[in-house]
Protein backbone atom coordinates (compact mmCIF):
# COMPACT_ATOMS: atom_id res chain seq x y z
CA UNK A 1 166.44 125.60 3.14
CA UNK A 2 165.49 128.71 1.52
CA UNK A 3 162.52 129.53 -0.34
CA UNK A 4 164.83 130.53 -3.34
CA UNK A 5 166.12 126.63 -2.97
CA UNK A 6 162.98 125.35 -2.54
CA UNK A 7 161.47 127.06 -5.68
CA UNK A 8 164.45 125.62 -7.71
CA UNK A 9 163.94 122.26 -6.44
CA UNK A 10 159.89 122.50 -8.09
CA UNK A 11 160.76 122.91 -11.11
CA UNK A 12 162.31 119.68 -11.19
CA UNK A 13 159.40 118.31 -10.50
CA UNK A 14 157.48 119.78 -13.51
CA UNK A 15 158.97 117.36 -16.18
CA UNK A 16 158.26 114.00 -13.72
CA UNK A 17 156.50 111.20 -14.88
CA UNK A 18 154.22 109.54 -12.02
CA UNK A 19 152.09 106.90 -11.70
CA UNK A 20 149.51 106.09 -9.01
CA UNK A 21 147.74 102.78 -8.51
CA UNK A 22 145.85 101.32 -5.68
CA UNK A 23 142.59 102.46 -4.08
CA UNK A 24 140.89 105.62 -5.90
CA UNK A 25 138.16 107.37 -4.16
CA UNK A 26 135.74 110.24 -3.59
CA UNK A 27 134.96 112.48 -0.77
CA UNK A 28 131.39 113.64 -0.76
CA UNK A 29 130.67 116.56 1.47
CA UNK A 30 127.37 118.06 1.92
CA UNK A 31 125.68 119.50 4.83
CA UNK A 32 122.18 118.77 6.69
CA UNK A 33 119.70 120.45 8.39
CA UNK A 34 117.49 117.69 10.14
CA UNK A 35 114.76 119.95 12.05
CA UNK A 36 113.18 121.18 9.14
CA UNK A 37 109.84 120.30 10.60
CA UNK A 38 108.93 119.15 7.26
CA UNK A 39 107.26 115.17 6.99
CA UNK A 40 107.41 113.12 4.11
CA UNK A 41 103.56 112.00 2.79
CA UNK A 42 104.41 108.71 1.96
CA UNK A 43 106.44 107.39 4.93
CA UNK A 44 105.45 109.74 7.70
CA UNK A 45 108.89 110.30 8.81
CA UNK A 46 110.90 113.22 9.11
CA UNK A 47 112.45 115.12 6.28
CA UNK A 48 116.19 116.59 6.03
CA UNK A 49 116.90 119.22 4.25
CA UNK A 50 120.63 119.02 2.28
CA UNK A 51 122.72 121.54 0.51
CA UNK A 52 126.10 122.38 -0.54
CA UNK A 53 127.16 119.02 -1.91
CA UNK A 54 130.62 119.23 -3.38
CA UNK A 55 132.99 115.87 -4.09
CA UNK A 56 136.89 115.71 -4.23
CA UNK A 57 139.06 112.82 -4.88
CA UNK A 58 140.08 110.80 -1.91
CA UNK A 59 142.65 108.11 -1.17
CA UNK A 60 144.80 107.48 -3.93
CA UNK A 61 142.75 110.05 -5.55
CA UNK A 62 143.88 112.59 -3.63
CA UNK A 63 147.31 111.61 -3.83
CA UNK A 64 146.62 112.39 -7.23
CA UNK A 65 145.21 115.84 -6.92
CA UNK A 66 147.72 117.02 -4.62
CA UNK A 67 150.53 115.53 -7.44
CA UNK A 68 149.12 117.86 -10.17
CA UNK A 69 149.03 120.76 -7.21
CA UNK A 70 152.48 120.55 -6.86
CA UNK A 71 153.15 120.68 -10.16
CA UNK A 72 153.30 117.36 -12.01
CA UNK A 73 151.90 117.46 -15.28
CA UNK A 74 152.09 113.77 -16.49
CA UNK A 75 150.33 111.90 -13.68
CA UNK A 76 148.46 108.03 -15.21
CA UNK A 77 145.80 106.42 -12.90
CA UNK A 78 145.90 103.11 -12.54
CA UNK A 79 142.63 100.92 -10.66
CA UNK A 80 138.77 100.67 -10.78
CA UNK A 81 135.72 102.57 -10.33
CA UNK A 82 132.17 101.54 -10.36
CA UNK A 83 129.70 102.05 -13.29
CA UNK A 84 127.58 104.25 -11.15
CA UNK A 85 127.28 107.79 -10.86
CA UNK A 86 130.02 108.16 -8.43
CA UNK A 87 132.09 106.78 -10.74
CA UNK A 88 131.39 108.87 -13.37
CA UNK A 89 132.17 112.15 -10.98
CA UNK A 90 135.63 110.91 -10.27
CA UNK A 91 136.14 110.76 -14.17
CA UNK A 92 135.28 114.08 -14.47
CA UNK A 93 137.42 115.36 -11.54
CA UNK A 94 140.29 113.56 -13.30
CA UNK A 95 139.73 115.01 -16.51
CA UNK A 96 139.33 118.53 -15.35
CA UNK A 97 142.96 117.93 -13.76
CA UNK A 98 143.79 116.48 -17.04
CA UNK A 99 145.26 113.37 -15.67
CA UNK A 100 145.50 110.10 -18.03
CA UNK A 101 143.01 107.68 -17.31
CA UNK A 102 143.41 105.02 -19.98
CA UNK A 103 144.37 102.50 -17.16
CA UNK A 104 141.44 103.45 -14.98
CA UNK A 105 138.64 100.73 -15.20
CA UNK A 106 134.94 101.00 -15.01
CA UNK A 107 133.88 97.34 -13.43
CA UNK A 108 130.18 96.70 -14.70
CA UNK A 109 128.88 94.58 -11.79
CA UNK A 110 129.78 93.51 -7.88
CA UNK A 111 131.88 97.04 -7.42
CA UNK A 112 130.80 100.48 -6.00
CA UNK A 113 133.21 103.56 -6.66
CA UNK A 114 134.23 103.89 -2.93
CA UNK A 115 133.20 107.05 -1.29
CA UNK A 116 133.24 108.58 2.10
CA UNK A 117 130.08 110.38 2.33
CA UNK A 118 130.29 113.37 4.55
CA UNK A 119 127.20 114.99 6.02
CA UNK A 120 128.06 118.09 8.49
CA UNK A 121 125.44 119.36 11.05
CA UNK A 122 126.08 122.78 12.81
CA UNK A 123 129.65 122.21 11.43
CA UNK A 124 129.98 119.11 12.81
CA UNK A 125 130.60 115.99 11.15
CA UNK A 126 127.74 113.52 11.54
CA UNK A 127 127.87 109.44 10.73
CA UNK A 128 129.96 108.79 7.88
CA UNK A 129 128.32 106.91 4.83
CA UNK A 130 131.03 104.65 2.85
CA UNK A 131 130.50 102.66 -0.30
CA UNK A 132 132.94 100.50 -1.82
CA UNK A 133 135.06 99.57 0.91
CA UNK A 134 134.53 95.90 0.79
CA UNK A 135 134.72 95.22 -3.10
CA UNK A 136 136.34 92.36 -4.14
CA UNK A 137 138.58 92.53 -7.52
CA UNK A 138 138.67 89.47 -9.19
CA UNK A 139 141.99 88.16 -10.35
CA UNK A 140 141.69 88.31 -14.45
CA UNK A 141 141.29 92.16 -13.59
CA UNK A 142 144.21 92.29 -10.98
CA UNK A 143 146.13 90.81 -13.93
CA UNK A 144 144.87 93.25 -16.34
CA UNK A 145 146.16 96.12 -14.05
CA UNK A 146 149.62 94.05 -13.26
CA UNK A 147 150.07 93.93 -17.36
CA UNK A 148 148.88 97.85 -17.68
CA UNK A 149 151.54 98.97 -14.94
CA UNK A 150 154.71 96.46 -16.54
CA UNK A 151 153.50 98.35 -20.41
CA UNK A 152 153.71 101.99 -18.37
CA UNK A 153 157.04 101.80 -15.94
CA UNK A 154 159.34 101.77 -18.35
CA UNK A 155 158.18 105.21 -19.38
CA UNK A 156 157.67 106.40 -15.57
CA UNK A 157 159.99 108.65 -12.83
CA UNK A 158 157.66 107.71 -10.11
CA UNK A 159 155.26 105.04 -9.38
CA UNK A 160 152.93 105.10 -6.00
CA UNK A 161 151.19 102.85 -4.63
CA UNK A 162 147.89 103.03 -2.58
CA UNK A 163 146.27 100.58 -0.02
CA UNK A 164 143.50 102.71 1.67
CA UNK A 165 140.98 99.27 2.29
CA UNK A 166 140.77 96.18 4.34
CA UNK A 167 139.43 94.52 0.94
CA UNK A 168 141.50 96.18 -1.25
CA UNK A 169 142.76 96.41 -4.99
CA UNK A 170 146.15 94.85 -3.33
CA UNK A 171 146.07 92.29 -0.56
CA UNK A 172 149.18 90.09 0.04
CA UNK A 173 149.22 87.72 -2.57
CA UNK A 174 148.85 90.89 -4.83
CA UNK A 175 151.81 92.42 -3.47
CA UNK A 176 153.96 89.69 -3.58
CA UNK A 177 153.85 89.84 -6.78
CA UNK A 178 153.86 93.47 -7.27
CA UNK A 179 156.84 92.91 -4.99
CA UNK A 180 158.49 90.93 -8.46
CA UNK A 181 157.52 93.87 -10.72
CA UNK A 182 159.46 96.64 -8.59
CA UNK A 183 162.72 94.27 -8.85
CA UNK A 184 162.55 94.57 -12.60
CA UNK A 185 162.79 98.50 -12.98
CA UNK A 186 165.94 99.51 -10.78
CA UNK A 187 164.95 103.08 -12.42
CA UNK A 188 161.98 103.74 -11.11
CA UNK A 189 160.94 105.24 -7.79
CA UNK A 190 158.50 103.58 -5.89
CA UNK A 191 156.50 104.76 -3.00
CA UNK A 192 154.47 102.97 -0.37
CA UNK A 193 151.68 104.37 1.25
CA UNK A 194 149.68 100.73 2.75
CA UNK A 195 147.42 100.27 5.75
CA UNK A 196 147.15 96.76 5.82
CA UNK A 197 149.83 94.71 4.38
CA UNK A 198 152.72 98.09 4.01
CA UNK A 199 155.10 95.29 5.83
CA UNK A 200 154.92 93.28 3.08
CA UNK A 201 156.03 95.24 0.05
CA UNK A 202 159.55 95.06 -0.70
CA UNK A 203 162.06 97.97 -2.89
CA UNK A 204 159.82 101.08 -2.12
CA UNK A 205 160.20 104.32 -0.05
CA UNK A 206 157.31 102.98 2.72
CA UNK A 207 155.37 106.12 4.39
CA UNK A 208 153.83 105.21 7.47
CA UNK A 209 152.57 106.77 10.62
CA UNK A 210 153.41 105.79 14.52
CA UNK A 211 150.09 103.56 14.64
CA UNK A 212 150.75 101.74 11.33
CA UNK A 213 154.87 100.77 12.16
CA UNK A 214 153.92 99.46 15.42
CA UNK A 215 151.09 97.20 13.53
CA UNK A 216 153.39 96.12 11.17
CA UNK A 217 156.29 95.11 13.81
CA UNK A 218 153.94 93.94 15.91
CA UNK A 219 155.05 96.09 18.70
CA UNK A 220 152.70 97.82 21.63
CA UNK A 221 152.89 101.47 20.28
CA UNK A 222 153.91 103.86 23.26
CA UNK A 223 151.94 106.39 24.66
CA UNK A 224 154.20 108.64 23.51
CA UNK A 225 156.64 107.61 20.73
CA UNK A 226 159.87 109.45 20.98
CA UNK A 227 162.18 110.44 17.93
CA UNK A 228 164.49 107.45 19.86
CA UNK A 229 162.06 104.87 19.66
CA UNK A 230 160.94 105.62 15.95
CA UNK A 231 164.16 105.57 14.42
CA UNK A 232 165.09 102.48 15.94
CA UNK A 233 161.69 100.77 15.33
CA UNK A 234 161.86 102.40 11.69
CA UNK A 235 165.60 101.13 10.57
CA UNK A 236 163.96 97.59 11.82
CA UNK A 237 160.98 97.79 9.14
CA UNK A 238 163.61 99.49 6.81
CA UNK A 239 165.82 96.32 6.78
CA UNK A 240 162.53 94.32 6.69
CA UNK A 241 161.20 95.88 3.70
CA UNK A 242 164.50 96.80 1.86
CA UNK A 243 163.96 99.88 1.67
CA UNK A 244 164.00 103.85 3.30
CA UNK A 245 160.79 104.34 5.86
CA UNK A 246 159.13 107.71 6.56
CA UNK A 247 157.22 108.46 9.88
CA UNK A 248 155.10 110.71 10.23
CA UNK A 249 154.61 111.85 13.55
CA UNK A 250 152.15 114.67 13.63
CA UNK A 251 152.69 117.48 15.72
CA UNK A 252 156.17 116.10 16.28
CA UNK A 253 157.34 116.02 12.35
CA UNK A 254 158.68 113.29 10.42
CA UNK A 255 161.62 110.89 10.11
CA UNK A 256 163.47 109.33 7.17
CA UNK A 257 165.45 106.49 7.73
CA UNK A 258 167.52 103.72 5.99
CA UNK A 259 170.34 101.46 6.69
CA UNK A 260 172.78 104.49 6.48
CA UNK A 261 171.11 107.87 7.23
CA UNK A 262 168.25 109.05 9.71
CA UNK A 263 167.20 112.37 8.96
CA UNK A 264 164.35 114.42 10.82
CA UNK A 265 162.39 117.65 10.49
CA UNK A 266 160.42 118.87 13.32
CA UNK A 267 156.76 119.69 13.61
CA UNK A 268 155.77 122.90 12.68
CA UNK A 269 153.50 125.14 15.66
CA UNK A 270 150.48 125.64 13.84
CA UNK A 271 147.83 127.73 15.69
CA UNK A 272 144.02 127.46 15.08
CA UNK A 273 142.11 124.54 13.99
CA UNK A 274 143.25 121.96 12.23
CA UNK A 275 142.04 119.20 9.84
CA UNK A 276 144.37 115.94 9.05
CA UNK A 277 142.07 114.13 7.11
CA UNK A 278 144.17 113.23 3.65
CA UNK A 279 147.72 115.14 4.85
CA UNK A 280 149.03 111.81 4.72
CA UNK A 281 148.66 111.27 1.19
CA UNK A 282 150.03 115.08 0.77
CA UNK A 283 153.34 113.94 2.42
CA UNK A 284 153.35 110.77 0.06
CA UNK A 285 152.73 112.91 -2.88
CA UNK A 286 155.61 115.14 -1.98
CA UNK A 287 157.83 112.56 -0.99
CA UNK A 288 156.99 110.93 -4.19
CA UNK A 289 157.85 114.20 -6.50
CA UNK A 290 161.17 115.35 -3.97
CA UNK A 291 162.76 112.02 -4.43
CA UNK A 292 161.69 111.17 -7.79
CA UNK A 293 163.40 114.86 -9.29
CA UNK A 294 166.43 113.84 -7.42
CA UNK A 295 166.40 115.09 -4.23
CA UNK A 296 167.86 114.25 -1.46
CA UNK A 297 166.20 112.76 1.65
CA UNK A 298 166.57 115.74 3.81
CA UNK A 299 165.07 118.79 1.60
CA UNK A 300 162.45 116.40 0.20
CA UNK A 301 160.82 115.74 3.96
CA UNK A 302 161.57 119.32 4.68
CA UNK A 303 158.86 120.72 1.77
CA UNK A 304 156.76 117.36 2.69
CA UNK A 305 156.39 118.61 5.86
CA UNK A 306 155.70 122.08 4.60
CA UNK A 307 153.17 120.88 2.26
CA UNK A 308 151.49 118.97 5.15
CA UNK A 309 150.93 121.96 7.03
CA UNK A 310 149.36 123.62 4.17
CA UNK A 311 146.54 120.92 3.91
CA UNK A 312 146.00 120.48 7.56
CA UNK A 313 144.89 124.13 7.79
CA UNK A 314 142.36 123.70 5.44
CA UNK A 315 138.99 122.50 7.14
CA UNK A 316 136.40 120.09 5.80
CA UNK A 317 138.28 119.18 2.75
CA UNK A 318 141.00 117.01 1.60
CA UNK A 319 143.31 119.53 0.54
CA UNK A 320 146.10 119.96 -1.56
CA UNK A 321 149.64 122.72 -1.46
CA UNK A 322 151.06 124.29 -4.09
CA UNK A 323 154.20 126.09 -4.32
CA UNK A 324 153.22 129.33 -3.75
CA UNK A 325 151.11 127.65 -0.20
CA UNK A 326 154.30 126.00 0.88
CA UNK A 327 156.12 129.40 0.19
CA UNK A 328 153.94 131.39 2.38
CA UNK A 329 154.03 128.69 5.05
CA UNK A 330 157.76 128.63 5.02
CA UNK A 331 157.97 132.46 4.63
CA UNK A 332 156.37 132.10 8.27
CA UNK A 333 158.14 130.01 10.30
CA UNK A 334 161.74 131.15 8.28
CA UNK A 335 162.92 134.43 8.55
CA UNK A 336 165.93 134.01 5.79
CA UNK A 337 166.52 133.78 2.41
């Protein structure tokens, strides 16, 4: 594909309608400096010094952010955050991205805003602080949510969906009946992007990595999975969950496969270091936008997996690619127009 194709293609995705619901979150970086030799005079103990504290939306959050990167301009939220400060950031974040948030729900008691909390020494990344990741929703919500999202499809392209918890906004009662919802709007595009229970969802695209398809089929996952073994393993899940399946296989690319076509883009050789945290929910986002302006399965995991190796590039962040990013990627590894 060339990048003159590739730029036509994105602005089809400027007009899209997309929704996102499952498990929004924030990604709170800062950094530490623990030999400060300074004591505190009430407890004795040592004193760390932090600085640089910057958040960005994680999880379905950042499938969010990387949706308006791309281009999207009508993206609707739909979930829970606490009534808590952390909370209150991840409005903001939203609004400044000017995302619609009338579906987004502040719960008043028994539910943090979940957050990976970052703290980096010398660069490094030191024990990870989470909140949130074992809230329980309680079902009069859930229903609230389930009524919000059957008012909004009928006026939606695109609708993702986000399981980033083991006690998440959707477990598998949940998606059962999400599972009845998709059947009624044949229109709209759904995406899957599930940890736990992706088997289980039925009528979506379902994005998944090597780790998570084995889990699902309950299968020992190889040490290494060939293109060979994924497709086959992936057309099984595919008939399973009625619907196409994307790999993603890292270094090695990604795969997109349904009951009639198996398409496949390989990895691209990135030099330097790299950082994967959130490129999975860049390929979802890009799937999501590709398929939902029409595309066809094979240039829509091509610019996913140009997209992917924008973010990856980009250290201590949960990043996001734009068009001109995937451009100057592409413009890299292609030497034709």
């Amino acid at each position: 594909m060339t990048a003159s194709e590739i730029t036509a293609h994105f602005s089809r995705i400027l007009p899209l309608k997309v929704g996102v619901v499952g498990d929004f979150a924030l990604d709170l970086y800062l950094t530490v400096q623990p030999d400060t030799g300074e004591r505190s005079l009430e407890t004795g103990r040592a004193v760390f010094w932090g600085s640089q504290p910057r958040s960005s939306l994680g999880a379905a959050g950042n499938v969010v952010q990387n949706l308006v990167a791309l281009g999207v301009r009508d993206v609707r939220v739909v979930g829970c955050v606490g009534n808590d400060l952390f909370g209150r950031e991840m409005r903001h974040l939203f609004t400044d991205l000017l995302v619609d948030t009338r579906h987004l729900y502040t719960v008043h008691q028994d539910w943090d805003t979940c957050v990976y909390t970052k703290p980096m020494q010398a660069g490094t990344e030191a024990n990870r602080i989470d909140f949130g990741t074992q809230n329980q929703l309680n079902n009069s919500l859930f229903n609230q949510l389930l009524f919000d999202l059957e008012q909004t499809l009928p006026d939606l392209d695109v609708l993702i969906l986000n399981q980033q918890f083991a006690n998440p906004l959707l477990d598998e009662t949940r998606v059962t009946r999400l599972n009845a919802l998709i059947a009624r709007f044949p229109n709209v595009r759904f995406v899957a992007d599930m940890r736990q229970v992706g088997q289980l969802i039925r009528g979506t695209t379902l994005k998944v990595n090597t780790a998570e398809m084995a889990r699902f089929l309950n299968l020992d996952l190889p040490d290494q999975p060939d293109c060979g073994w994924c497709a086959h393993q992936a057309r099984t899940l595919s008939r399973q969950c009625r619907g196409p399946v994307v790999v993603t296989r890292g270094e090695a690319g990604m795969l997109y496969v349904d009951q009639t076509e198996i398409q496949s883009v390989p990895g691209l050789p990135l030099r330097g270091e790299l950082d994967t945290v959130g490129a999975g929910d860049t390929v979802v986002a890009a799937l999501a936008a590709c398929l939902g302006a029409g595309m066809a399965p094979a240039p829509a995991l091509e610019i996913a997996n140009l997209a992917a190796a924008v973010t990856v590039q980009k250290l201590q962040q949960t990043g996001t690619a734009s068009l001109t990013e995937i451009l100057a990627v592409h413009a890299m590894y292609n030497h034709h127009d």
